[in-house]
N, C-alpha and C. Protein backbone atom coordinates (compact mmCIF):
# COMPACT_ATOMS: atom_id res chain seq x y z
N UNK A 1 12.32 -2.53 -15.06
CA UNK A 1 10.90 -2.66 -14.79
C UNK A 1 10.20 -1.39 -15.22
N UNK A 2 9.00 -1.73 -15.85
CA UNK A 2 8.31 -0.60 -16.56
C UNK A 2 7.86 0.57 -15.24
N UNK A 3 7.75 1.82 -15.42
CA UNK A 3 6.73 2.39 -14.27
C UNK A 3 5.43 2.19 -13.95
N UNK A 4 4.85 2.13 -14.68
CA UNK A 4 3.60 1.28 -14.62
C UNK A 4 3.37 0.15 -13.52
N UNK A 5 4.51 -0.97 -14.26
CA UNK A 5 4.29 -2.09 -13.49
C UNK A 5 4.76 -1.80 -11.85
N UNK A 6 5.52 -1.23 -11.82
CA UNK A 6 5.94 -0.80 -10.88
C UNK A 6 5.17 -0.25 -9.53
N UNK A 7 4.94 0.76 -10.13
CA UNK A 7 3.19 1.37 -9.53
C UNK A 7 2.06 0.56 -9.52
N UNK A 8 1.70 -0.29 -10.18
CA UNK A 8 0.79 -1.48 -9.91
C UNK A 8 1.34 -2.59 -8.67
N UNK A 9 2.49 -2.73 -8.50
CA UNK A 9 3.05 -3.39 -7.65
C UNK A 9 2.80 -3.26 -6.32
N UNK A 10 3.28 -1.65 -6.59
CA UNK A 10 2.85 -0.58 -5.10
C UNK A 10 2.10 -0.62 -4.35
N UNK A 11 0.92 -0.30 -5.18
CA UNK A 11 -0.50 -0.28 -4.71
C UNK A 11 -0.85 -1.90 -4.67
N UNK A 12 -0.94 -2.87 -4.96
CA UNK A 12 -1.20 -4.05 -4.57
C UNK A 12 -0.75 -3.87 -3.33
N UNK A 13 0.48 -4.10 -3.05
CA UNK A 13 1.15 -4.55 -1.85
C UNK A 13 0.35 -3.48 -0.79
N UNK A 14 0.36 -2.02 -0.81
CA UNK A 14 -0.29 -1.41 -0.18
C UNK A 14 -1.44 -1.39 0.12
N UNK A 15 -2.64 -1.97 -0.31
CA UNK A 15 -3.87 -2.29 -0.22
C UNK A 15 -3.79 -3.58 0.63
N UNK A 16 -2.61 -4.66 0.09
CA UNK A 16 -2.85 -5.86 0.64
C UNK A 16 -2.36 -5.88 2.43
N UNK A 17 -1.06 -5.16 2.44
CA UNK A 17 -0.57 -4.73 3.47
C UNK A 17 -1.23 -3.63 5.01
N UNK A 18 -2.06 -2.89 4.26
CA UNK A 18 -2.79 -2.34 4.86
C UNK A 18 -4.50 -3.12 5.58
N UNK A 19 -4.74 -3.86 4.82
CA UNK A 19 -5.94 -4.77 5.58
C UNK A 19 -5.05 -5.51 6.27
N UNK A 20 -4.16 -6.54 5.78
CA UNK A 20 -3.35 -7.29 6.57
C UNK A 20 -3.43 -6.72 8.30
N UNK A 21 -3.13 -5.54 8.09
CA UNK A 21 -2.76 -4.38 9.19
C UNK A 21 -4.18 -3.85 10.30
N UNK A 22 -4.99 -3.96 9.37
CA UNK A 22 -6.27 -3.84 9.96
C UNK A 22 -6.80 -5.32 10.56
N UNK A 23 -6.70 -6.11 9.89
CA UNK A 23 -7.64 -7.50 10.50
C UNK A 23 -6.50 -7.55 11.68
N UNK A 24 -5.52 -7.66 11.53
CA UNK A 24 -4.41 -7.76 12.68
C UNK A 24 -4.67 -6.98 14.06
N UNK A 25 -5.21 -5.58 13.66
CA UNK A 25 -5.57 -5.07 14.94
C UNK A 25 -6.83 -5.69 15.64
N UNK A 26 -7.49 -6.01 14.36
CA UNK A 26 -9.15 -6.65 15.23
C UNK A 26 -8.78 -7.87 15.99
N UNK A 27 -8.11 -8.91 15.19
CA UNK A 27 -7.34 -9.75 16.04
C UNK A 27 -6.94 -9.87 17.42
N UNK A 28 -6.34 -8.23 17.59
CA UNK A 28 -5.14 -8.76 18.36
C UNK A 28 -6.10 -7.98 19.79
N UNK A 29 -7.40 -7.13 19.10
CA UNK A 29 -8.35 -6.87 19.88
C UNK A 29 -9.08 -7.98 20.67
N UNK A 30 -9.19 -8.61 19.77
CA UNK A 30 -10.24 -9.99 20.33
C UNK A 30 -9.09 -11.07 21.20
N UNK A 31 -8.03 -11.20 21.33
CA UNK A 31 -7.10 -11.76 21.85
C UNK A 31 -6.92 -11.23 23.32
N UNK A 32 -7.34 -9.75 23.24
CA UNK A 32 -6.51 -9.17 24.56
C UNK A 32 -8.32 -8.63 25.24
N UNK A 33 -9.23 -8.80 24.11
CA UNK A 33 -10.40 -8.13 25.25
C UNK A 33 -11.17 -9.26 25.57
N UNK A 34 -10.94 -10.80 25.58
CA UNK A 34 -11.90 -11.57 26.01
C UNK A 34 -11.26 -12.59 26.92
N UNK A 35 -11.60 -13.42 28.15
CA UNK A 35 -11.49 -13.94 28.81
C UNK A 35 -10.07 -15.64 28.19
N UNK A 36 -9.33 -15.77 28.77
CA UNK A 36 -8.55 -16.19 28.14
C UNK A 36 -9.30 -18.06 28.52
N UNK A 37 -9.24 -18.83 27.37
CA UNK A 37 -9.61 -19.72 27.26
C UNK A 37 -11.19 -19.73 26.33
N UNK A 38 -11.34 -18.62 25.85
CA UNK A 38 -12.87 -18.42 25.42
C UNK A 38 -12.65 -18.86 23.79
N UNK A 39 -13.47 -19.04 23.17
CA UNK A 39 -13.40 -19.30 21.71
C UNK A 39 -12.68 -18.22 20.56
N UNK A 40 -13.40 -16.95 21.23
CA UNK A 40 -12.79 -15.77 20.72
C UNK A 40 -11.46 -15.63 20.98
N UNK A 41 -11.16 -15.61 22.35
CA UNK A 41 -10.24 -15.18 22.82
C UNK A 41 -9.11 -16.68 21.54
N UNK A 42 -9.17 -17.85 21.46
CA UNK A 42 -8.55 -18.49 21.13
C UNK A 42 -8.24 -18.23 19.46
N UNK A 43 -9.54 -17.65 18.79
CA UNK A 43 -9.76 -17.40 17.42
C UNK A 43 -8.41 -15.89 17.58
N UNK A 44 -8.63 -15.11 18.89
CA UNK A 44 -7.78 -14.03 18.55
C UNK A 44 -6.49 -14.67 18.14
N UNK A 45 -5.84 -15.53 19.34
CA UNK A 45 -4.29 -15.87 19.39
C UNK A 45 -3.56 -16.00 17.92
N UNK A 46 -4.99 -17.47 17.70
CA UNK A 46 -4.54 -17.98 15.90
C UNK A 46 -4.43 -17.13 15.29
N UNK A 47 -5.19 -16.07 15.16
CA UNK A 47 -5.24 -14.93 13.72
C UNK A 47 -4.07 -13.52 14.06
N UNK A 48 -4.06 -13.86 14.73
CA UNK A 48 -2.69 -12.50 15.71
C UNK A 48 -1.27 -13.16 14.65
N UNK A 49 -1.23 -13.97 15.20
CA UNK A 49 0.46 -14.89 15.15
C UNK A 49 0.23 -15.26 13.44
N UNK A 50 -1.12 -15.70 12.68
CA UNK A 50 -0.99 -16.00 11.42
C UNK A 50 -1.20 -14.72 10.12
N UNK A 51 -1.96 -13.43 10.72
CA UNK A 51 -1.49 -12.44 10.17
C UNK A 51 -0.61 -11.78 10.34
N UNK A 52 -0.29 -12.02 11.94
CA UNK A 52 1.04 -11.19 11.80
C UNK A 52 2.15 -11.27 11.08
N UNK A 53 2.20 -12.99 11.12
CA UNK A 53 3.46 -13.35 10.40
C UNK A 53 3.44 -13.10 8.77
N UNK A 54 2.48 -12.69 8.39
CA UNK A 54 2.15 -12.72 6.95
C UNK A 54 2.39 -11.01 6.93
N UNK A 55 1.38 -10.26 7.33
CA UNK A 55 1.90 -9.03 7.21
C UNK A 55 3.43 -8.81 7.42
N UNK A 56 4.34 -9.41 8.14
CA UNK A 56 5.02 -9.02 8.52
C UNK A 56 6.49 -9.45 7.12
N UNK A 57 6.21 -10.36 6.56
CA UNK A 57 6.86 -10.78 5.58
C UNK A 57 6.27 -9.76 3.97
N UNK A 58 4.91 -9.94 4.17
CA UNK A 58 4.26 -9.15 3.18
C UNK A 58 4.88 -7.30 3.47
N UNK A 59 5.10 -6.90 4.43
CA UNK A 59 5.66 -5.67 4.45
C UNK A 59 6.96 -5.16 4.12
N UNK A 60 7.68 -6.22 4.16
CA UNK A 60 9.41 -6.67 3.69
C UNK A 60 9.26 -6.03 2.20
N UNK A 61 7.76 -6.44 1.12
CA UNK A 61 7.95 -7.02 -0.04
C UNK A 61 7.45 -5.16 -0.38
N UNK A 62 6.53 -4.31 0.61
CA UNK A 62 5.95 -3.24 0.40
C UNK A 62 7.14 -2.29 1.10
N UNK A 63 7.90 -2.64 1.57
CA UNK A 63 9.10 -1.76 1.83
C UNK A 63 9.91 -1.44 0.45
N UNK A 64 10.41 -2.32 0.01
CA UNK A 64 11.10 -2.46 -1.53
C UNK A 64 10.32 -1.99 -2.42
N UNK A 65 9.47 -2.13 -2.90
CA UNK A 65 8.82 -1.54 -3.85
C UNK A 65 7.94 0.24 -3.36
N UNK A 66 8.18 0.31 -2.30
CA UNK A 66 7.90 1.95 -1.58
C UNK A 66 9.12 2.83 -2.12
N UNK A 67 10.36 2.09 -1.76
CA UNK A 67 11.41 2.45 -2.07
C UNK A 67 11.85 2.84 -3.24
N UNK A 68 11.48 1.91 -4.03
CA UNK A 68 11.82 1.61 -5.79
C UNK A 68 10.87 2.90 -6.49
N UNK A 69 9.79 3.22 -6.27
CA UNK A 69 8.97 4.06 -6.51
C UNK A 69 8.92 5.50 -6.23
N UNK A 70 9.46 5.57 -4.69
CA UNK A 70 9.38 6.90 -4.47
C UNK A 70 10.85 6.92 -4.71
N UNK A 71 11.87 6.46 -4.99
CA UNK A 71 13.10 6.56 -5.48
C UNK A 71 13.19 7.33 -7.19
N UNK A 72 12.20 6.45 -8.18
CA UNK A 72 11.53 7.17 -9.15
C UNK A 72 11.39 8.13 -9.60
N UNK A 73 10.39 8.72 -8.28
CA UNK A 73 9.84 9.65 -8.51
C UNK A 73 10.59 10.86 -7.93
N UNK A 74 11.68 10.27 -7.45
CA UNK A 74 12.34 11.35 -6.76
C UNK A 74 11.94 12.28 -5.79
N UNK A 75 11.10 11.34 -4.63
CA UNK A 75 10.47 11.91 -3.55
C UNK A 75 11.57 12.14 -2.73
N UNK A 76 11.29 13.60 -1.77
CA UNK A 76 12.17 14.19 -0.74
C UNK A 76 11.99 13.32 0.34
N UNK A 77 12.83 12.85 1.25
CA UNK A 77 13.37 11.82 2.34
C UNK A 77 12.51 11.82 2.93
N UNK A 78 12.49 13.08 3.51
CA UNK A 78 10.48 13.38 4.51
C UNK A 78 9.69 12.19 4.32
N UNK A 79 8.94 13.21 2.72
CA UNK A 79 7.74 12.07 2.48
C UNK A 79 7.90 10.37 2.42
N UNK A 80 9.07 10.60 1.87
CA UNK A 80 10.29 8.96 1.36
C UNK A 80 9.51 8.24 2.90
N UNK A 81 10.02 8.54 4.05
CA UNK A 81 10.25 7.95 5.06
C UNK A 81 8.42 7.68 5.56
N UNK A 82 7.73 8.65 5.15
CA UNK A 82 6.45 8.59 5.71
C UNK A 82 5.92 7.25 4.76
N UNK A 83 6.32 7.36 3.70
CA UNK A 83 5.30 6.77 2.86
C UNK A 83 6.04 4.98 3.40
N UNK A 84 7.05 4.96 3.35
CA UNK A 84 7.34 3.37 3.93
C UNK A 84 6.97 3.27 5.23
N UNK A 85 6.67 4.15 6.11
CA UNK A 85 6.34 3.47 7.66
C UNK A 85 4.90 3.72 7.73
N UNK A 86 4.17 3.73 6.34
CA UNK A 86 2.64 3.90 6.19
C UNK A 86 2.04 2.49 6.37
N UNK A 87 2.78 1.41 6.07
CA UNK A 87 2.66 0.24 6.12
C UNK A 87 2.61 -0.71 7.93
N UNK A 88 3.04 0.42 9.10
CA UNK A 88 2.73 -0.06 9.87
C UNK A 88 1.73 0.99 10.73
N UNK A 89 1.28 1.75 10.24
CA UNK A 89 0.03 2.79 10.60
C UNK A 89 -0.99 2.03 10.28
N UNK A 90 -2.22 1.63 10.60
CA UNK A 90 -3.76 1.04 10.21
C UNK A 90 -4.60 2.84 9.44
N UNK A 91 -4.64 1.74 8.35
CA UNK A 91 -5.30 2.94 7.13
C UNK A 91 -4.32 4.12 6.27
N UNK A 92 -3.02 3.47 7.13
CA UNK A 92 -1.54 4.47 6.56
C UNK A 92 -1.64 4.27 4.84
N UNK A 93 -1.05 3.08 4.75
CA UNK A 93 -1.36 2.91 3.81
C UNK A 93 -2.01 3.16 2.25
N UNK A 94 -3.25 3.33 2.99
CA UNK A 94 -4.71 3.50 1.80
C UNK A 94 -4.11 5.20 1.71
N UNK A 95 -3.68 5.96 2.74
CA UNK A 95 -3.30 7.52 2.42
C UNK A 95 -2.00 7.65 1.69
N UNK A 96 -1.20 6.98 2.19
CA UNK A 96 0.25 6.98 1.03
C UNK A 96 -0.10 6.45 -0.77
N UNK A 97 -0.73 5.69 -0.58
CA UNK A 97 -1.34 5.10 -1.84
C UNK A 97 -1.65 6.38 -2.47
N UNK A 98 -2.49 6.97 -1.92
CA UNK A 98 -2.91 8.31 -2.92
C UNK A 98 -2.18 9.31 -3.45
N UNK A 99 -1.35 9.49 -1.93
CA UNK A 99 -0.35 10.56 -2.39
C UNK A 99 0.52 9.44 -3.79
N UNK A 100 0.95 8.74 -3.45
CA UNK A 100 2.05 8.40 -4.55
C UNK A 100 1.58 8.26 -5.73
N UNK A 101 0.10 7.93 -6.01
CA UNK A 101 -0.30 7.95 -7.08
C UNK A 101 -0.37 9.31 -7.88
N UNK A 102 -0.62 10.34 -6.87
CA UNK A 102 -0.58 12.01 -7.48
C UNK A 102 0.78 12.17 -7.92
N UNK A 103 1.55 11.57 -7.33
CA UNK A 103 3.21 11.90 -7.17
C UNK A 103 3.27 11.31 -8.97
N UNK A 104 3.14 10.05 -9.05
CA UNK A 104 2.97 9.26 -10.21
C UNK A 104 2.70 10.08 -11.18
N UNK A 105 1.60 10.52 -11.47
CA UNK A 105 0.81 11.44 -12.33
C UNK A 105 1.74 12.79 -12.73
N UNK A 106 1.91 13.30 -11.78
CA UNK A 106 3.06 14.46 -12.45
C UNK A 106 3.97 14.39 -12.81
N UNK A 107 4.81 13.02 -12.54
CA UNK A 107 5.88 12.44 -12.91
C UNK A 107 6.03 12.23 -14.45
N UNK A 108 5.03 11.36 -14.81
CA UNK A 108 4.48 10.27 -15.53
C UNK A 108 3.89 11.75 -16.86
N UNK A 109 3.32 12.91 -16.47
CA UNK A 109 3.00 14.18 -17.02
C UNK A 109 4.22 14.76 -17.50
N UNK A 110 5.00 15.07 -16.72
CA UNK A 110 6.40 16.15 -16.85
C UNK A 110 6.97 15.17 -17.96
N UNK A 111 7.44 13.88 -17.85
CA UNK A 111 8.26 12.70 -18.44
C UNK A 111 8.17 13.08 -19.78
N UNK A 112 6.83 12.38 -19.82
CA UNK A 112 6.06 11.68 -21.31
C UNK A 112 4.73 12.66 -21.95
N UNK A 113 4.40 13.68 -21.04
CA UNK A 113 3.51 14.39 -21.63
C UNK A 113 2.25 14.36 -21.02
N UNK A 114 1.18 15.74 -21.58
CA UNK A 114 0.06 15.51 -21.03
C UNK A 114 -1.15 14.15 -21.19
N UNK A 115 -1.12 13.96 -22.45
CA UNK A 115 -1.99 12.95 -22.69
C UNK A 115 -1.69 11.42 -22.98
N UNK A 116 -0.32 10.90 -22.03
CA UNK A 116 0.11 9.79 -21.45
C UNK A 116 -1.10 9.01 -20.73
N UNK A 117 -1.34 8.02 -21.72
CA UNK A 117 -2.23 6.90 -20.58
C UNK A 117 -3.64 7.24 -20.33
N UNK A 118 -4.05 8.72 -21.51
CA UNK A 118 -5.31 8.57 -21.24
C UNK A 118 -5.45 8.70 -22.89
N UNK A 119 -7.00 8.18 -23.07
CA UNK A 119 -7.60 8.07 -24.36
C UNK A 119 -8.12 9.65 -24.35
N UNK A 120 -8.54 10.23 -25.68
CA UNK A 120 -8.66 11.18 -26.01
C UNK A 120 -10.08 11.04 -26.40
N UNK A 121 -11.02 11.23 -26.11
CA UNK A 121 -12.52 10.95 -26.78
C UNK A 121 -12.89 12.83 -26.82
N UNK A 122 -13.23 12.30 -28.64
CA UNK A 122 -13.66 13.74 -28.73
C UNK A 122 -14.87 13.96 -29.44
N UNK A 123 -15.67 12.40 -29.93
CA UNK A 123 -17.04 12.15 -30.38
C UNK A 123 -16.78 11.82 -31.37
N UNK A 124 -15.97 11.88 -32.21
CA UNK A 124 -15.84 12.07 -33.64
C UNK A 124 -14.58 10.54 -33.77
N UNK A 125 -14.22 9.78 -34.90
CA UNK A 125 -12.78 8.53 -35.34
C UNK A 125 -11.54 9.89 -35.27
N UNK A 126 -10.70 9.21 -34.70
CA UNK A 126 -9.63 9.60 -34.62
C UNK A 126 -8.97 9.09 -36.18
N UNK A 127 -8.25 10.34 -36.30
CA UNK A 127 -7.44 10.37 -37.66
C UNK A 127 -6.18 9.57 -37.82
C-alpha cells in the first residue's frame, strides 16, 4: 500500500472516528440528563447503542491503520500508544491527526526529498 494512501486512510478514519466519538457523548448526555421515558431521553438510548456500536467497530478499522502508519513512520511506543488511544479521547483524535501528519511530512521529506508532493510555482513554464 502506497504511503499516501495510507495516510489518507488515517485521517478518514480519524476524523470519522472522532465525531463518531463526539455525537456519542452528546448522546449518551441526553440519555442520562433527561427524565426517563421522555422523547429525548428515548432519542438518547437509540443514538447511544447505534453510535456506539458503529464507533466501536469503526475504531477496530482506526486502530489498524494507526498502527500501519505510525509503524511507517517509525514512531517511538510513547507517541505509538497515544496516537491509537486518541480514538477513544473526544477531540483526541482531530490532535493525533496533526501530529501524524507532521510526522508524515518529515518522513515523506527525509525519504523522497524536499520538493515531494508539492508543485513548484515560480511565475515563469517550467522547463
Amino acid at each position: 500500500m502506497k504511503p499516501s494512501v495510507l495516510l489518507t486512510g488515517y485521517r478518514v478514519m480519524a476524523y470519522v472516528t472522532a465525531v463518531l466519538l463526539i455525537v456519542l457523548c452528546l448522546a449518551w448526555a441526553a440519555e442520562l440528563g433527561w427524565p426517563s421515558g421522555t422523547d429525548l431521553h428515548s432519542f438518547g438510548v437509540t443514538t447511544t447503542t447505534v453510535v456506539g456500536i458503529a464507533h466501536g467497530w469503526l475504531y477496530m478499522v482506526y486502530l489498524v491503520l494507526a498502527l500501519l502508519i505510525t509503524r511507517l513512520l517509525r514512531v517511538p511506543i510513547g507517541p505509538m500508544i497515544l496516537v491509537l488511544l486518541a480514538g477513544t479521547i473526544p477531540f483526541g483524535a482531530f490532535f493525533a491527526d496533526h501530529k501524524v501528519v507532521q510526522w508524515f511530512r518529515v518522513w515523506s521529506t527525509a525519504k523522497y526529498g524536499p520538493s515531494t508532493g508539492r508543485t513548484q510555482q515560480t511565475g515563469s513554464a517550467q522547463t
